[in-house]
N, C-alpha and C. Protein backbone atom coordinates (compact mmCIF):
# COMPACT_ATOMS: atom_id res chain seq x y z
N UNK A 1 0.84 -1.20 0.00
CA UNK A 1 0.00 0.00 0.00
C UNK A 1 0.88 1.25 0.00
N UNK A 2 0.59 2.29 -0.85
CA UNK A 2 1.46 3.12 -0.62
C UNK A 2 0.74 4.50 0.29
N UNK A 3 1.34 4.27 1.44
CA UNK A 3 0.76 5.32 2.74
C UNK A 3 0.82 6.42 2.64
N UNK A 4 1.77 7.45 1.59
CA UNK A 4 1.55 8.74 1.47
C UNK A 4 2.26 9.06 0.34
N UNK A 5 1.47 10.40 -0.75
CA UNK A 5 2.32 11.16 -1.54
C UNK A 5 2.60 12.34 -0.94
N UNK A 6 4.38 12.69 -1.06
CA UNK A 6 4.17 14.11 -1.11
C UNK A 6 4.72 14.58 -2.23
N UNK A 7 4.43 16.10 -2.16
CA UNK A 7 5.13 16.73 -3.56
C UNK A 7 4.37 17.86 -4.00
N UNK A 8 4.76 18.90 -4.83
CA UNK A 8 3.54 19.76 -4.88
C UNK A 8 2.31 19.66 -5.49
N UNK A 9 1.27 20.27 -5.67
CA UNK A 9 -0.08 19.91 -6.65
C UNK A 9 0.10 20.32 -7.70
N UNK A 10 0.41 19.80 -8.37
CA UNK A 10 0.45 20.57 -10.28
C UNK A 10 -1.08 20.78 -11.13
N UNK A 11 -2.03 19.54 -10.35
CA UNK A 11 -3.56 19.79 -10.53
C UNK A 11 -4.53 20.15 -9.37
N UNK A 12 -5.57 20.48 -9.78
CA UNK A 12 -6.66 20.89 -8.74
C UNK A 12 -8.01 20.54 -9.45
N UNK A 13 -8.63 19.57 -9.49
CA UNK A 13 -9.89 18.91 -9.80
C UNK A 13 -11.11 19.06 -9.17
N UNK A 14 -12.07 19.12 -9.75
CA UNK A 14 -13.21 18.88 -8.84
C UNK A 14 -13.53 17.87 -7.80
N UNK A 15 -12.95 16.54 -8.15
CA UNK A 15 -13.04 15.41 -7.50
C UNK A 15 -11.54 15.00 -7.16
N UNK A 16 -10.49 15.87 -7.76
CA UNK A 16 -9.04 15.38 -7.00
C UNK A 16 -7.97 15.96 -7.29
N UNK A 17 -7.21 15.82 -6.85
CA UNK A 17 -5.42 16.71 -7.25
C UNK A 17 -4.61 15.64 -7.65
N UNK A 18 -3.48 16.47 -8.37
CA UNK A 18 -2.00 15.26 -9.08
C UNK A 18 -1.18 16.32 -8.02
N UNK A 19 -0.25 14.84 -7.49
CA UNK A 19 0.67 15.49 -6.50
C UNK A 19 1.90 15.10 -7.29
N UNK A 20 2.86 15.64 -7.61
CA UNK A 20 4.07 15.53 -8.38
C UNK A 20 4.94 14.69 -7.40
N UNK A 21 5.33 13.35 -7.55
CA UNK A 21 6.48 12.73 -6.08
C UNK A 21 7.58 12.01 -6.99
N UNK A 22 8.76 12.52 -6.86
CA UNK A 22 9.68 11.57 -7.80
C UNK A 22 9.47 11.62 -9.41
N UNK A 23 8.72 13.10 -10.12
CA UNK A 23 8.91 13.15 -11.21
C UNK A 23 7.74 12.27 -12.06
N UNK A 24 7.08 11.88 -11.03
CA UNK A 24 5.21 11.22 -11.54
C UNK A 24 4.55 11.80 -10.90
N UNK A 25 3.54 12.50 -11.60
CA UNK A 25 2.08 12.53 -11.14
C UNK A 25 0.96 11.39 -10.47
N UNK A 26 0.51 12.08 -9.49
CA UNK A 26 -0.11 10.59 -8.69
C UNK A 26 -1.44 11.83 -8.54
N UNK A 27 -2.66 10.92 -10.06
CA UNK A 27 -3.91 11.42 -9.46
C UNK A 27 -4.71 10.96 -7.71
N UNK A 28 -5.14 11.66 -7.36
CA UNK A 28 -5.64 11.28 -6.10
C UNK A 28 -7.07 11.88 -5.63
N UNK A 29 -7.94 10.98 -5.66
CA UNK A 29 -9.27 11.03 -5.52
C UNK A 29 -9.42 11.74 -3.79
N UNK A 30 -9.86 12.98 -3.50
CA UNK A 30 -10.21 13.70 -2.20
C UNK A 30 -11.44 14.10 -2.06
N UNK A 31 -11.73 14.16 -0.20
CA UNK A 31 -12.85 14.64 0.08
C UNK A 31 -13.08 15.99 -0.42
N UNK A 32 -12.51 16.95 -0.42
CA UNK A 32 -12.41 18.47 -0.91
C UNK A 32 -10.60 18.78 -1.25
N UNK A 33 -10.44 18.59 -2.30
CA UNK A 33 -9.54 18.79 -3.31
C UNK A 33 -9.04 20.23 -2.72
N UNK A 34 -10.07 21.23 -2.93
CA UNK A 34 -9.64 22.82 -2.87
C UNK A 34 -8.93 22.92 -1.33
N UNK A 35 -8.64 22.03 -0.24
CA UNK A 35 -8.01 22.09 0.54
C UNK A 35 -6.81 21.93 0.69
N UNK A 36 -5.87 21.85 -0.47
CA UNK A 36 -5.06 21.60 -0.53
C UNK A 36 -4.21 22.27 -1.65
N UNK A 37 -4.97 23.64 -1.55
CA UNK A 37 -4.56 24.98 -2.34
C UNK A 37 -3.64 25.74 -1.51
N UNK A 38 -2.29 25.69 -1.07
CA UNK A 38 -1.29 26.21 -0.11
C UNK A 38 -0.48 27.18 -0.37
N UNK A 39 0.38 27.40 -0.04
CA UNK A 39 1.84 28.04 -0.03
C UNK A 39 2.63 27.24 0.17
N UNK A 40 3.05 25.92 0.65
CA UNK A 40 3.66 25.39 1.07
C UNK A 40 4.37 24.85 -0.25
N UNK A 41 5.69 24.43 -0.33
CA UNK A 41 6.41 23.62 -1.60
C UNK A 41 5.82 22.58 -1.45
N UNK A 42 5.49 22.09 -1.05
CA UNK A 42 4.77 20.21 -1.00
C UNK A 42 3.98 20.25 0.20
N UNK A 43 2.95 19.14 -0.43
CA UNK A 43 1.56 18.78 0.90
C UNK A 43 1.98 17.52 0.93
N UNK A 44 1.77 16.86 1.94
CA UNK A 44 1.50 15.14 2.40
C UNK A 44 0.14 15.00 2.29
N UNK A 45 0.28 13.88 1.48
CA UNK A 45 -1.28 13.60 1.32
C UNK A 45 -1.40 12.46 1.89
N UNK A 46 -2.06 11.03 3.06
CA UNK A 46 -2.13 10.06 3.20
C UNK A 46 -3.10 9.21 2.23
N UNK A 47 -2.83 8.28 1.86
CA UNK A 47 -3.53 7.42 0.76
C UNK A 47 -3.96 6.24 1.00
N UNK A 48 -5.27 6.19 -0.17
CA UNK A 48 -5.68 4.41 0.55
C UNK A 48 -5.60 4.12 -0.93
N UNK A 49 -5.31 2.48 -1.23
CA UNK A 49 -5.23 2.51 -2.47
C UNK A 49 -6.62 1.31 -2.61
N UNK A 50 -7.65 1.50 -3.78
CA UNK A 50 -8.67 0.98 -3.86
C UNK A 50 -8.59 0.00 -5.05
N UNK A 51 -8.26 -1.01 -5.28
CA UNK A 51 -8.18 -1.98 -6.16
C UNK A 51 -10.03 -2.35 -6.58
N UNK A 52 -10.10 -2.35 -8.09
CA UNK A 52 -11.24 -2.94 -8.15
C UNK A 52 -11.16 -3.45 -9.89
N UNK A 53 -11.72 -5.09 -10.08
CA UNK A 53 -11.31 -5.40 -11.61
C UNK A 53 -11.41 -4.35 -12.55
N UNK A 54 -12.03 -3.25 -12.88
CA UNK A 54 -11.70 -2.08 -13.94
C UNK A 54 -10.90 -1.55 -13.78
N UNK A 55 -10.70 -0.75 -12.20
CA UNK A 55 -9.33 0.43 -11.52
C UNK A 55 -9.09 0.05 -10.44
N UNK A 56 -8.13 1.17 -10.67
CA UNK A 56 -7.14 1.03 -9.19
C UNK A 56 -6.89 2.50 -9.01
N UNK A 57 -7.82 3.13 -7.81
CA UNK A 57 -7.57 4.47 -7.68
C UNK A 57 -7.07 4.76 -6.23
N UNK A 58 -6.44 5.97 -5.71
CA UNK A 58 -5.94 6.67 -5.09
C UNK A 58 -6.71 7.48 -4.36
N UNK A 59 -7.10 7.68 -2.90
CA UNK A 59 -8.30 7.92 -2.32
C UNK A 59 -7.19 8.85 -1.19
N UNK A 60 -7.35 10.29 -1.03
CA UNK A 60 -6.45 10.75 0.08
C UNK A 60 -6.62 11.92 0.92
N UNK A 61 -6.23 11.53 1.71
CA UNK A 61 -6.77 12.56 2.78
C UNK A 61 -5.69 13.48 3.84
N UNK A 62 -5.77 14.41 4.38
CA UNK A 62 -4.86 15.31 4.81
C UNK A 62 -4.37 14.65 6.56
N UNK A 63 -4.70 13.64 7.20
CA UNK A 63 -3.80 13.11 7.90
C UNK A 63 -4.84 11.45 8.26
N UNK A 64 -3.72 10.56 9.09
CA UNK A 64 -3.93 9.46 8.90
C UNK A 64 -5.63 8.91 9.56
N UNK A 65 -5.93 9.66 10.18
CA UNK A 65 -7.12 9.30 10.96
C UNK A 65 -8.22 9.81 10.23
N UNK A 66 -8.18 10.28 9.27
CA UNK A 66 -9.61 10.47 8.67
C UNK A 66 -9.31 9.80 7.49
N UNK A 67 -8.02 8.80 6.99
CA UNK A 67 -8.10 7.71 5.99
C UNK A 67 -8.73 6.87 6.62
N UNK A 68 -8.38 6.15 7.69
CA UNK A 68 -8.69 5.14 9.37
C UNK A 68 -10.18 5.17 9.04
N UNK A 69 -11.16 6.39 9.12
CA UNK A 69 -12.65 6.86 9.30
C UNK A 69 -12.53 6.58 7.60
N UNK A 70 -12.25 6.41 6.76
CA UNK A 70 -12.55 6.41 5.41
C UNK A 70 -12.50 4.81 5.23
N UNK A 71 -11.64 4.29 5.45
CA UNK A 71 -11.65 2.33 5.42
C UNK A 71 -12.64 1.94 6.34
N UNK A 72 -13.35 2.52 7.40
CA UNK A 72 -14.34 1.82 8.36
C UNK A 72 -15.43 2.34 7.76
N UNK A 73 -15.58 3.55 6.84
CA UNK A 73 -16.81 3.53 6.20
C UNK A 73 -17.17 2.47 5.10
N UNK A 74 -15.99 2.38 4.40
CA UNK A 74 -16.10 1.29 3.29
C UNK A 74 -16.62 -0.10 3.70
N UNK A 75 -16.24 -0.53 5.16
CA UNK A 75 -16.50 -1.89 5.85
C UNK A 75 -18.01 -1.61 5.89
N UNK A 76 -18.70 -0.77 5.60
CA UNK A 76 -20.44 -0.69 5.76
C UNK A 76 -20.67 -0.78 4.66
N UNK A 77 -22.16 -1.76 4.91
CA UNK A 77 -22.64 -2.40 3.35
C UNK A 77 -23.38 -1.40 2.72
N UNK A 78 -22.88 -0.75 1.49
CA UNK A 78 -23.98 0.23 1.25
C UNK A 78 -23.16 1.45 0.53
N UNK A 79 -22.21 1.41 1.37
CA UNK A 79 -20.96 2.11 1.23
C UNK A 79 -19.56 2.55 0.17
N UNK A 80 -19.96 3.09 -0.83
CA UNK A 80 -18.42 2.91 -1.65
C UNK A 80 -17.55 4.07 -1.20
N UNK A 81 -16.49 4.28 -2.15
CA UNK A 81 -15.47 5.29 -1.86
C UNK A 81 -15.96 6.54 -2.06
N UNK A 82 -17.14 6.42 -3.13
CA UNK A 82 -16.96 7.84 -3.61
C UNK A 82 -18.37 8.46 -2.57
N UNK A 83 -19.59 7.61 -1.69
CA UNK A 83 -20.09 7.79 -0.95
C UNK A 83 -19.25 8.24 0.43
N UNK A 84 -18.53 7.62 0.81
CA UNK A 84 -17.64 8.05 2.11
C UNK A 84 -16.91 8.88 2.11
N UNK A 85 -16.30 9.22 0.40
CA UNK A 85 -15.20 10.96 0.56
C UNK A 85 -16.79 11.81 0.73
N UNK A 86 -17.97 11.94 0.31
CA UNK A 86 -18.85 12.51 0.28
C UNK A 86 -19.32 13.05 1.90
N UNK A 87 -19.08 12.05 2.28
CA UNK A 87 -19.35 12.15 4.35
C UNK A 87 -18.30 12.71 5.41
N UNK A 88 -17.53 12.60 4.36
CA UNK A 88 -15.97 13.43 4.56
C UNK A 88 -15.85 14.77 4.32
N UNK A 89 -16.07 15.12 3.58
CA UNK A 89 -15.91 16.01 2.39
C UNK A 89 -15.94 17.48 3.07
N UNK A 90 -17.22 17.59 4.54
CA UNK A 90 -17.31 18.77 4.77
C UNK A 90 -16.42 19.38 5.93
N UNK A 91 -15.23 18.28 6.02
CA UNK A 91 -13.32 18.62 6.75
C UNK A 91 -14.18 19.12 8.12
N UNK A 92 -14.93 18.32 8.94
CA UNK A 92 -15.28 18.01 10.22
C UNK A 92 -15.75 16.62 10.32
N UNK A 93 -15.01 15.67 10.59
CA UNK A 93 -15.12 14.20 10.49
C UNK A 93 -15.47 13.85 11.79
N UNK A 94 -15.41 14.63 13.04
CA UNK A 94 -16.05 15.03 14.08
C UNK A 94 -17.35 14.70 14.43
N UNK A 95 -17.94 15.24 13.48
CA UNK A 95 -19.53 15.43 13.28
C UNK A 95 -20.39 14.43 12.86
N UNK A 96 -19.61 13.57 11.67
CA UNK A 96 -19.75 12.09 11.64
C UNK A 96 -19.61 10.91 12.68
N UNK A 97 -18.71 11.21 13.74
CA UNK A 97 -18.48 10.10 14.37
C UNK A 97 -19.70 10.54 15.64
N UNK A 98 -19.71 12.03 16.00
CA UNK A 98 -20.29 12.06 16.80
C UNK A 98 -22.21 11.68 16.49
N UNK A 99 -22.17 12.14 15.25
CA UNK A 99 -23.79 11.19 14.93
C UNK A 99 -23.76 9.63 15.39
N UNK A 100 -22.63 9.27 14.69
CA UNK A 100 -22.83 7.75 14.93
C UNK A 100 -23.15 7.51 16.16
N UNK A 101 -22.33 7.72 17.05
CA UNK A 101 -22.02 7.39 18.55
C UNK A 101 -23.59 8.24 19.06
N UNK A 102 -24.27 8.84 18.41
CA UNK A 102 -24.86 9.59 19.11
C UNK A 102 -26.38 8.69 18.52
N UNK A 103 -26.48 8.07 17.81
CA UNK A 103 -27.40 7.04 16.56
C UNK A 103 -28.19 8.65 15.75
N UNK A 104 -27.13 9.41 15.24
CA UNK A 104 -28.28 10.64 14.56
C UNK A 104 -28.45 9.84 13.06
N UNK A 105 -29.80 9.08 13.24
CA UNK A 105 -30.08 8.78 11.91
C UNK A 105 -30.07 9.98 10.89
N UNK A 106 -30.99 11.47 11.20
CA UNK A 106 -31.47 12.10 10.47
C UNK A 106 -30.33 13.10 9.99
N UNK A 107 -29.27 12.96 10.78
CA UNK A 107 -27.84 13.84 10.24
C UNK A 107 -27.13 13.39 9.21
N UNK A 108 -26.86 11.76 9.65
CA UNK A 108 -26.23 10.76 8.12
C UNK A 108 -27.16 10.65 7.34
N UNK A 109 -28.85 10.62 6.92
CA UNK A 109 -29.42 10.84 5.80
C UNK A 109 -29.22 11.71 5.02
N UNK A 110 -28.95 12.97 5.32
CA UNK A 110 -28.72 13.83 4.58
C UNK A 110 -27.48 13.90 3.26
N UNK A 111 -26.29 13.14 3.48
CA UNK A 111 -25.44 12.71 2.79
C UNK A 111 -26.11 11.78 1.52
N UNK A 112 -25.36 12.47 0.60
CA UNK A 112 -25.53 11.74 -1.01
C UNK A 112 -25.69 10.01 -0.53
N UNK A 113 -26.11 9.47 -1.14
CA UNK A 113 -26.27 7.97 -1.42
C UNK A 113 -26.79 7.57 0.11
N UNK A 114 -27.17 8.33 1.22
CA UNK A 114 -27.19 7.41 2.07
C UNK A 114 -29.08 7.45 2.90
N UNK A 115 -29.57 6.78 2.31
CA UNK A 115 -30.29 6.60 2.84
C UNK A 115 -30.90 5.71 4.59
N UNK A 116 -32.14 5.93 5.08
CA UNK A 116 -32.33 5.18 6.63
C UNK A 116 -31.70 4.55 6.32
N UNK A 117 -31.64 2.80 5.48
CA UNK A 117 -31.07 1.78 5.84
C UNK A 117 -29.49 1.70 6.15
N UNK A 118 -29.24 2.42 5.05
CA UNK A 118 -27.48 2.72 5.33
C UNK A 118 -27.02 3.15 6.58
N UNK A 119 -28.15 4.32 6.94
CA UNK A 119 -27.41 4.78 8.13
C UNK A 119 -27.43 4.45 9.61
N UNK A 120 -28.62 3.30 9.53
CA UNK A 120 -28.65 2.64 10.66
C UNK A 120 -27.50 1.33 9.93
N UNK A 121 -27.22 1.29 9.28
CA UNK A 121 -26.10 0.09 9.43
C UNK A 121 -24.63 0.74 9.46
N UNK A 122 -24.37 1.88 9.32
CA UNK A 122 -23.43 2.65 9.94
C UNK A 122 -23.45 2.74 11.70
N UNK A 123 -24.35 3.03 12.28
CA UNK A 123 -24.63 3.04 13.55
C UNK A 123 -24.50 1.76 13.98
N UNK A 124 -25.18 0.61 13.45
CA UNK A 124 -25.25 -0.67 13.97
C UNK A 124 -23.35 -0.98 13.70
N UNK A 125 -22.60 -0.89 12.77
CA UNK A 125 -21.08 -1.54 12.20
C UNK A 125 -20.39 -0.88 12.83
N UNK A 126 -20.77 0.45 12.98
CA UNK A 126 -19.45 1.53 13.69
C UNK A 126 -19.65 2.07 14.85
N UNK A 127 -20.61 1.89 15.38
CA UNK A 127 -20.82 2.70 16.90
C UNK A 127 -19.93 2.18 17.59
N UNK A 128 -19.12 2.95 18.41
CA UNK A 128 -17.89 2.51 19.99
C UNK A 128 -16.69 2.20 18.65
N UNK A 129 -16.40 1.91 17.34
CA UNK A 129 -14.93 1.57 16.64
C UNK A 129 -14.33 3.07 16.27
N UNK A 130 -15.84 4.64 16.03
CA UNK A 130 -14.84 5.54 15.78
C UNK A 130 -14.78 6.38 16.93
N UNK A 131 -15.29 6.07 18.74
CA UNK A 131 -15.01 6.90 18.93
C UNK A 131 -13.89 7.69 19.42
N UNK A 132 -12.48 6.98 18.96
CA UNK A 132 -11.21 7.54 19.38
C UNK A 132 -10.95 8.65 18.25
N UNK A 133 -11.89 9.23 17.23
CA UNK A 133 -11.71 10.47 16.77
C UNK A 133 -12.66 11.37 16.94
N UNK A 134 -13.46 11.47 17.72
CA UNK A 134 -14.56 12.04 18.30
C UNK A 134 -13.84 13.48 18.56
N UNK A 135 -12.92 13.97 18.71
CA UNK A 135 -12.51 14.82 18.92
C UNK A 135 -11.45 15.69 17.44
N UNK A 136 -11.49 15.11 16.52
CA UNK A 136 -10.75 15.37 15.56
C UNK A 136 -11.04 17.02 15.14
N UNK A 137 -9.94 17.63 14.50
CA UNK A 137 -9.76 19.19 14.66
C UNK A 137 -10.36 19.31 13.14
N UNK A 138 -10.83 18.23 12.49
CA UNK A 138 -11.31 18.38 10.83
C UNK A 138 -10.32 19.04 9.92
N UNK A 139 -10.17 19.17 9.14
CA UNK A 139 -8.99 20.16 8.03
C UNK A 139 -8.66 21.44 8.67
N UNK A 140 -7.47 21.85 8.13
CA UNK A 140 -7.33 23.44 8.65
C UNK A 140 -7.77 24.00 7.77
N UNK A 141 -7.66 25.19 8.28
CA UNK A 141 -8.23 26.29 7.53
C UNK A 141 -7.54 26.73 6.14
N UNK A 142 -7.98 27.17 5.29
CA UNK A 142 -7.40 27.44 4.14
C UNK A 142 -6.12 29.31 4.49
N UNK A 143 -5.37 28.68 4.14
CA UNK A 143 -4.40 29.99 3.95
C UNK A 143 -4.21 30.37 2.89
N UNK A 144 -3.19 30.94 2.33
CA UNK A 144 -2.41 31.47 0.92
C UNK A 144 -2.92 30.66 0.09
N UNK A 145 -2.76 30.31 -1.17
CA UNK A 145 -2.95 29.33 -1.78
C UNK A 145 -1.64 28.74 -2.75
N UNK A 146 -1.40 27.68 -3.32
CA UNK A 146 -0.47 27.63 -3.79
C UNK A 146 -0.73 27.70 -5.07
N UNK A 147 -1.60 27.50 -5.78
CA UNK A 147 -2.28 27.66 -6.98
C UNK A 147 -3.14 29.19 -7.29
N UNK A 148 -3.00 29.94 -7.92
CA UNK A 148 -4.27 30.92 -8.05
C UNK A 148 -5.10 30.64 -8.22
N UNK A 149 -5.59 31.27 -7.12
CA UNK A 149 -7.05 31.15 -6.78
C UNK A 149 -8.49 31.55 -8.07
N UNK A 150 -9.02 31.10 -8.25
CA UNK A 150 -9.83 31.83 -9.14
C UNK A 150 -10.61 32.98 -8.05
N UNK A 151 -11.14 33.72 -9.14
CA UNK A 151 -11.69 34.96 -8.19
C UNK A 151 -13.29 35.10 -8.47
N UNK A 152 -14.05 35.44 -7.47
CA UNK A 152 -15.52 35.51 -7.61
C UNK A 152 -16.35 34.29 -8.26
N UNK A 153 -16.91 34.45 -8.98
CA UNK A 153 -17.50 33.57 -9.84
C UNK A 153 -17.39 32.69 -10.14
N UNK A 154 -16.00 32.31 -10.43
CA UNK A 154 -15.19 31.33 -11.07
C UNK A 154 -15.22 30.46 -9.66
N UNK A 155 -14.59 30.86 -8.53
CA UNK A 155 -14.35 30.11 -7.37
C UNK A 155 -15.54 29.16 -6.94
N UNK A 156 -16.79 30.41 -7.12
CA UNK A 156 -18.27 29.29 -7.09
C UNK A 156 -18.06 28.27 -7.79
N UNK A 157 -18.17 28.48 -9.27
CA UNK A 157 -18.73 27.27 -10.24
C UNK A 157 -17.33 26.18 -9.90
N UNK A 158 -16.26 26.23 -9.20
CA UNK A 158 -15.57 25.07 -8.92
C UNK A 158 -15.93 24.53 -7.74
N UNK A 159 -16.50 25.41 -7.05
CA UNK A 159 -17.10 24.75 -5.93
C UNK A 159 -18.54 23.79 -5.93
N UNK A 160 -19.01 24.86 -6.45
CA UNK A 160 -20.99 23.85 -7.31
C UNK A 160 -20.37 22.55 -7.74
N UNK A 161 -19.13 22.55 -8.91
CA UNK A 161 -19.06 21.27 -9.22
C UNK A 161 -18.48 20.03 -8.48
N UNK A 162 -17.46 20.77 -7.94
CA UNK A 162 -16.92 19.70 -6.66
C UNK A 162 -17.95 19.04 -6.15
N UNK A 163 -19.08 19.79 -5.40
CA UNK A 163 -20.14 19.49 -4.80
C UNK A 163 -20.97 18.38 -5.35
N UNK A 164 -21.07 18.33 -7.15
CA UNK A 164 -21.39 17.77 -7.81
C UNK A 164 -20.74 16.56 -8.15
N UNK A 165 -19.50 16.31 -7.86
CA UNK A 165 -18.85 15.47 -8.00
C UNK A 165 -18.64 14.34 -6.56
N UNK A 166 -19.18 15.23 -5.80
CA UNK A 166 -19.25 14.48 -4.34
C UNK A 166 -20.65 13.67 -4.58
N UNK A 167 -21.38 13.73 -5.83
CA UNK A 167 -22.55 13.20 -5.59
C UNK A 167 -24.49 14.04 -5.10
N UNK A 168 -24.08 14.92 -4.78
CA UNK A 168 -25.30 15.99 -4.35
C UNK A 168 -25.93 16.12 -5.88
N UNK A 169 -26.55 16.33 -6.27
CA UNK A 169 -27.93 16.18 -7.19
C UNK A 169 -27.65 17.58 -7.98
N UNK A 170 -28.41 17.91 -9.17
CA UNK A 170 -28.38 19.40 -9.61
C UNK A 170 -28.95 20.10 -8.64
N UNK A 171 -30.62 19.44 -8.99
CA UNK A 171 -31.57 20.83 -8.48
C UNK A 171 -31.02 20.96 -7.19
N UNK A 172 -30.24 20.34 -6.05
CA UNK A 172 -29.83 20.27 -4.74
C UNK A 172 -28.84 21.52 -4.50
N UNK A 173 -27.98 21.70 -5.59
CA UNK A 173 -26.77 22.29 -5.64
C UNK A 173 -27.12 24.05 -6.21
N UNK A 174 -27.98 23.52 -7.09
CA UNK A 174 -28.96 24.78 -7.96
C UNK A 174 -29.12 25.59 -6.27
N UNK A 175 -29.70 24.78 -5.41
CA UNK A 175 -31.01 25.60 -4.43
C UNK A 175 -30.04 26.44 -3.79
N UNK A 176 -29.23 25.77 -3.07
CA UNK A 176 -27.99 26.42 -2.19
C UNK A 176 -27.28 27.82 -3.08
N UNK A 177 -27.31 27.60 -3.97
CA UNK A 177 -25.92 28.95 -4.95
C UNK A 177 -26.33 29.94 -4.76
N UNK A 178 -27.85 30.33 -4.26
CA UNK A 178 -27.99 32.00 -3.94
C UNK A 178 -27.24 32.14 -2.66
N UNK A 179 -27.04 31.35 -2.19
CA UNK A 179 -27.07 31.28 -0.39
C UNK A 179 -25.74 32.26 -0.47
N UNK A 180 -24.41 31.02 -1.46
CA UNK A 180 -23.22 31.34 -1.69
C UNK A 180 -23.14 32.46 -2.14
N UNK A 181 -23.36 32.86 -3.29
CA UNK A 181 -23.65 34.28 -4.00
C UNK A 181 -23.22 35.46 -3.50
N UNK A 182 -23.90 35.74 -2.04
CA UNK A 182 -23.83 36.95 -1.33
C UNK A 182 -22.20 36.86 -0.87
N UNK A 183 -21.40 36.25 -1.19
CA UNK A 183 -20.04 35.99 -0.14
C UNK A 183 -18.96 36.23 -1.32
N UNK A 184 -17.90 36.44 -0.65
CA UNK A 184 -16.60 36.23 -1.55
C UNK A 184 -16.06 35.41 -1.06
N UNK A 185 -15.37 33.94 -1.42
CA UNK A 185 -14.91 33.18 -0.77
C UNK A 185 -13.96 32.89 -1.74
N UNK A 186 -12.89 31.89 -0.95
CA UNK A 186 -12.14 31.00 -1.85
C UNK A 186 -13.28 29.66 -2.40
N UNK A 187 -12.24 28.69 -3.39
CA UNK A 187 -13.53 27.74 -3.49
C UNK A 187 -13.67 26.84 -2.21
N UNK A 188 -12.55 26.39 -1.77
CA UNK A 188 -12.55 25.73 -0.56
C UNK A 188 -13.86 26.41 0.83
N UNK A 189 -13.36 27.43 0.77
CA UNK A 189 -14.43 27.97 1.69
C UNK A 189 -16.14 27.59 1.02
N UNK A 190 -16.28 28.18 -0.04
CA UNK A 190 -17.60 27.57 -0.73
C UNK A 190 -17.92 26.33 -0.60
N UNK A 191 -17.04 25.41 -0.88
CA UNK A 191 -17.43 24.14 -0.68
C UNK A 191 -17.57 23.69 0.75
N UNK A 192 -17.20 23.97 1.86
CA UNK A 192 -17.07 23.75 2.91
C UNK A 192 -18.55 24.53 3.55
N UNK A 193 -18.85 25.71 2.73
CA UNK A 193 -20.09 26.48 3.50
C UNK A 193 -21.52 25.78 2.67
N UNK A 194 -21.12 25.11 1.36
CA UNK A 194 -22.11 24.77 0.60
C UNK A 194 -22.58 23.64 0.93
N UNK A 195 -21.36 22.48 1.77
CA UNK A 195 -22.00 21.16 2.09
C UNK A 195 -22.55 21.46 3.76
N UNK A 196 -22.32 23.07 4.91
CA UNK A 196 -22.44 23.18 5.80
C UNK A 196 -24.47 23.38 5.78
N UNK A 197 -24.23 24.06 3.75
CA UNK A 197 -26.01 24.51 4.19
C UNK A 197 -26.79 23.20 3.40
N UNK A 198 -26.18 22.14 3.08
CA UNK A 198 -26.55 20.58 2.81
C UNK A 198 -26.91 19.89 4.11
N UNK A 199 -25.79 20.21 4.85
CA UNK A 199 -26.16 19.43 6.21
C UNK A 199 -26.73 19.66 6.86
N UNK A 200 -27.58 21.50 7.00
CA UNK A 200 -28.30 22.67 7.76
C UNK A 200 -27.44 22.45 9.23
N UNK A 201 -25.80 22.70 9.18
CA UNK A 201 -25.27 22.67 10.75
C UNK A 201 -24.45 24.33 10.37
């Protein structure tokens, strides 16, 4: 398994970044991509690698305990990768464990693909296994960026689509964009405030 890329981002995707390590690009499928828009010469990204007879993709996340919360979602029947970066996605993984532990059916419904049954079999598979991250600090905050930023407008429609790529619906994504509208944000921030008024927290 290979446990981490680092290197800088040469891409920024809706659904993922290429981290440059050793002179290869390593696409990598993320909960929110735009988090990993820095200043820094290189990010560590931790990785899970997902074998399946068509692909073999690259699933990664900004430290090891919310990969940990990303493989125990997959262990739920119901569950794929691109459903669990989705439950991820809004960089408070916190909020997830504390539903579980807490049985908030009506908090994990709200997430793309997951309907009651799923989410009582999240509660039933994972209650008491996540709560040693119950306290997790979720992503940091966005600083500088290392990429230019798009500005106004532009920053939305990468954010709408991210959102879209996490799985959230049109008309779903449509409803929220006035909300965004009134703000100047980075996209990271958009996406982070767009899945905050998905979740109504």
């Amino acid at each position: 398994m290979i446990e981490c890329v680092k290197g800088p981002v040469i891409y920024t995707g809706s659904d993922g970044i290429t981290v440059e390590a050793g002179s290869v690009g390593y696409f990598i499928h993320c909960p929110n991509p735009f988090v990993y828009r820095s200043e820094q010469a290189s990010v560590t990204v931790y990785t899970y690698q997902h074998v399946r007879e068509d692909a073999i993709r690259l699933y990664g996340f900004p430290t090891r305990e919310e990969r940990q919360i990303f493989e125990q979602l997959l262990g739920v029947s119901g569950i794929g990768p691109k459903g669990a970066l989705a439950i991820l996605a809004s960089g408070r993984p916190e909020q997830v464990v504390n539903a579980i532990e807490q049985e908030q059916e009506s908090f994990l419904v709200k997430f793309p693909g997951v309907g009651k049954k799923t989410a009582r079999q999240m509660i039933l598979d994972l209650k008491g296994k996540l709560a040693p991250f119950a306290g997790l600090a979720g992503y940091a905050e966005g600083g500088p960026l290392f990429e230019s930023e798009p500005a106004g407008n532009e920053a939305l429609e990468e954010a709408l689509e991210a959102l879209k790529a996490l799985g959230y619906g049109e008309k779903e994504v449509e409803k929220i964009k006035p909300k965004l509208e009134v703000e100047s944000l980075t996209t990271d921030e958009y996406v982070r405030k767009g899945l905050a008024f998905m979740l109504n927290v």
